[in-house]
Protein backbone atom coordinates (compact mmCIF):
# COMPACT_ATOMS: atom_id res chain seq x y z
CA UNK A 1 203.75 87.93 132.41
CA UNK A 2 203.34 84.22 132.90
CA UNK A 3 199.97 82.74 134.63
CA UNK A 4 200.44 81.30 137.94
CA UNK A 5 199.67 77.51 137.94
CA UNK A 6 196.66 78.05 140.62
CA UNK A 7 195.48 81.07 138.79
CA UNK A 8 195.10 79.12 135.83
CA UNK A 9 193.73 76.13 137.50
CA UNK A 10 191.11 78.58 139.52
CA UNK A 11 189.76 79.69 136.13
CA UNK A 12 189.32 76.74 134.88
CA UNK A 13 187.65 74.99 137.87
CA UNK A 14 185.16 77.92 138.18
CA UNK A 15 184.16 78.06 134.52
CA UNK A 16 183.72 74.24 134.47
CA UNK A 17 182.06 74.74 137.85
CA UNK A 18 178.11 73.57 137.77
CA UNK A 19 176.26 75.70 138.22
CA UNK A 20 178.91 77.98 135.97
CA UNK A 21 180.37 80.42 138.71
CA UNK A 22 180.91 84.04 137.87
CA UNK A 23 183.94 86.04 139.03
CA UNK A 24 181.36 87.89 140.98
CA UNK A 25 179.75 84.97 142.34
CA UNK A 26 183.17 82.73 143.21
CA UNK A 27 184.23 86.21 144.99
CA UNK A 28 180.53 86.12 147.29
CA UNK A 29 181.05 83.16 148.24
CA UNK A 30 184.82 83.44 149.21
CA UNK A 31 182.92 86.26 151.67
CA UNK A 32 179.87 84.36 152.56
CA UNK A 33 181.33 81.39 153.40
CA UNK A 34 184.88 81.83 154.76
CA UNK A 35 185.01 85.18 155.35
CA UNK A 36 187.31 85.93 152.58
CA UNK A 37 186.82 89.86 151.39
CA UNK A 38 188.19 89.45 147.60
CA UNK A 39 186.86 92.21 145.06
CA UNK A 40 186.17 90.37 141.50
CA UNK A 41 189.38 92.58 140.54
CA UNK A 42 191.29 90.92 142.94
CA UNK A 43 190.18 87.87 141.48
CA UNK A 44 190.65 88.64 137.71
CA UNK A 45 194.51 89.75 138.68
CA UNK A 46 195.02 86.20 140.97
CA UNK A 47 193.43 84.11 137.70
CA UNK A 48 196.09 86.12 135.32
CA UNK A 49 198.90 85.32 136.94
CA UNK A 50 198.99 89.25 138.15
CA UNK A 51 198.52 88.37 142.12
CA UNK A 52 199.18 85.10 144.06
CA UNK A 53 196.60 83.48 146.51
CA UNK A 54 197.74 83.07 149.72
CA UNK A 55 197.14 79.70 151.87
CA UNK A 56 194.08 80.39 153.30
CA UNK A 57 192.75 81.70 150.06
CA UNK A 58 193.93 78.23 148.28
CA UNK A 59 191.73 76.48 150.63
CA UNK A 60 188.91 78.38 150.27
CA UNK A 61 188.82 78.04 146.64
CA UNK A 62 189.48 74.40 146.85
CA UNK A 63 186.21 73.88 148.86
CA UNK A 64 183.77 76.09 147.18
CA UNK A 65 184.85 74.51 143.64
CA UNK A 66 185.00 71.00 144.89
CA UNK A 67 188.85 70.47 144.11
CA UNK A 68 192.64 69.33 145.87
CA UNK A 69 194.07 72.03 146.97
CA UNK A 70 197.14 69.62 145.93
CA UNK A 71 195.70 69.98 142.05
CA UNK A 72 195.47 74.27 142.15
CA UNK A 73 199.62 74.15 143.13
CA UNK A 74 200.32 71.02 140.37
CA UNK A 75 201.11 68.39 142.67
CA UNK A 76 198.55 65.74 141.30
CA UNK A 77 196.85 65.71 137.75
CA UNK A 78 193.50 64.75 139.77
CA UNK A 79 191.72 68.22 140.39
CA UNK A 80 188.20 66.59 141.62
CA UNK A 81 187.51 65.27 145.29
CA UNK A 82 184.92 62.22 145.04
């Protein structure tokens, strides 16, 4: 099965991440901070291309990692906000 652009982008923005963010941790905070209840195998199957993130789930991981939401769905080659 092809990867998802933002799947592939979400893995790589939480691995490069500082602190380095865990499945388990990026999946917390989706909860903590936006309310977001994602298990880290709903997680592993949106980074493989196995499950697409909706909207709201877009935006949440383009705040807690500090990207565009623009750069997770490839429309600029910029993924980090100053």
């Amino acid at each position: 099965m092809q990867r998802s652009l933002s799947g592939q982008r979400i893995y790589m923005a939480r691995v490069t991440h500082l602190p380095r963010l865990t499945q388990a941790d990026l999946a917390a905070q989706l909860y903590v901070k936006h309310q977001i209840n994602m298990s880290v195998n709903m997680l592993s199957r949106i980074e493989n291309g196995e499950r697409y993130a909706t909207d709201k789930e877009l935006d949440a991981f383009a705040r807690l990692l500090r990207i565009f939401t623009a750069w997770l769905i490839g429309e600029t080659k910029d993924p980090k906000r100053k």
